[in-house]
Protein backbone atom coordinates (compact mmCIF):
# COMPACT_ATOMS: atom_id res chain seq x y z
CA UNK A 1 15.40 -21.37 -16.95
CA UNK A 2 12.78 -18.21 -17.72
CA UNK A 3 11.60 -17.87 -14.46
CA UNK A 4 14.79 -17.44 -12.72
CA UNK A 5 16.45 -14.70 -14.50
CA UNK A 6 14.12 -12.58 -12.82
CA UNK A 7 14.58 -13.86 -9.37
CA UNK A 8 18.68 -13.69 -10.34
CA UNK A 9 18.08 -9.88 -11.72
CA UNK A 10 16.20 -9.15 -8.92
CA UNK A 11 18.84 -10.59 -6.40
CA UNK A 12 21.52 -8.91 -8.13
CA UNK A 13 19.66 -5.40 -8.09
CA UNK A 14 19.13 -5.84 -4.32
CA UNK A 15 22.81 -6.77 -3.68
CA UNK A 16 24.11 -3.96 -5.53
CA UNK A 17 21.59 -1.75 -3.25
CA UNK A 18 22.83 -3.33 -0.12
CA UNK A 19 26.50 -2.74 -1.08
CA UNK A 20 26.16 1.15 -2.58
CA UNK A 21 23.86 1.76 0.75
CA UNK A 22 27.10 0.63 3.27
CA UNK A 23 29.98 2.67 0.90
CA UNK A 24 28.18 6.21 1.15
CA UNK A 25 28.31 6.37 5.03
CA UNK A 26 30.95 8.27 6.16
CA UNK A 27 33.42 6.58 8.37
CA UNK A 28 34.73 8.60 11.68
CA UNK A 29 37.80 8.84 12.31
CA UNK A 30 38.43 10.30 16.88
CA UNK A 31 42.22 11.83 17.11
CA UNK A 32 43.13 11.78 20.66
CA UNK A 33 43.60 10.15 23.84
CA UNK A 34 40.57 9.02 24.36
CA UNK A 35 40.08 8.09 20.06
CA UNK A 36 40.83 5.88 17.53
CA UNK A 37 44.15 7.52 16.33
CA UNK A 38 46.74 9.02 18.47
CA UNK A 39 47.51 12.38 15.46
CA UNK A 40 45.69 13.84 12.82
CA UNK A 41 48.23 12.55 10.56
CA UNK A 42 47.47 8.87 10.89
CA UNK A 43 43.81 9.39 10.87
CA UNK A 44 44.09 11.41 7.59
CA UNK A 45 46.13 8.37 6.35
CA UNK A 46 43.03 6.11 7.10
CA UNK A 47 40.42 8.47 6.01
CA UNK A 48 42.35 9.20 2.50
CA UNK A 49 43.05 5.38 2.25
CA UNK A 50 39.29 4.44 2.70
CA UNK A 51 38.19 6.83 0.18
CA UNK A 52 34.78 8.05 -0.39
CA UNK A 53 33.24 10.56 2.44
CA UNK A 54 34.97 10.76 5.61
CA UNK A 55 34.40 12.91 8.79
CA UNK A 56 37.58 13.35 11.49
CA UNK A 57 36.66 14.43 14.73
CA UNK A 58 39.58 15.81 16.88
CA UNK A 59 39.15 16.19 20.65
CA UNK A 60 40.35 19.24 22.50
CA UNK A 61 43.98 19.26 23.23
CA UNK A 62 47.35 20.22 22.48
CA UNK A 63 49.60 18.07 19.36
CA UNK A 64 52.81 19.57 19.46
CA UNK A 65 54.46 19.04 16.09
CA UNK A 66 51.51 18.44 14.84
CA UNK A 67 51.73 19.13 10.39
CA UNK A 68 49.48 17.34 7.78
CA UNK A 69 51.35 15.87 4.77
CA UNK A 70 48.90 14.61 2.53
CA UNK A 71 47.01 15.40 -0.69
CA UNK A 72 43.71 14.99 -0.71
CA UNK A 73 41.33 13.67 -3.66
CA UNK A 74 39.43 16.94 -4.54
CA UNK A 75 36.42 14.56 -5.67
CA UNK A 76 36.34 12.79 -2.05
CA UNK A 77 34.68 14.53 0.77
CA UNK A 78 36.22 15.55 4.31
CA UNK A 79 35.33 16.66 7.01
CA UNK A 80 37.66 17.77 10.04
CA UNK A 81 36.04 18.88 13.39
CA UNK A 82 37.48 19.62 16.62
């Protein structure tokens, strides 16, 4: 039973690697017709929803009627281009 509580530690330690390596990329989140998200309102949604750091990148264009209504985590990062 010794010998494989390292090989468990070990596997554990690697997991936890693995899964903090995939949650600090930032996701990206294309407003417009040819993105993800039709407004900057729904992809804020999905950005503020997914937490952690987030870029949005907005494609040239008009949005008439276009507001944000949304607070934002001061502690999470985001990024709006466009």
């Amino acid at each position: 039973m010794r010998a494989a509580m390292p090989t468990l530690r070990r596997s554990i330690c690697v997991l936890a690697a693995l899964l903090s390596s995939f949650a600090c990329h930032a996701a990206i989140y294309r407003v417009g017709p040819d993105g993800d998200y039709a407004t900057l309102q729904v992809a804020l949604d999905a950005a503020v929803l997914a937490g952690g750091p987030q870029s949005i990148q907005v494609e040239s264009g008009l949005y008439p009627g276009t507001s944000i209504n949304k607070t934002i985590n001061a502690v999470q990062a985001l990024t709006i281009t466009g």
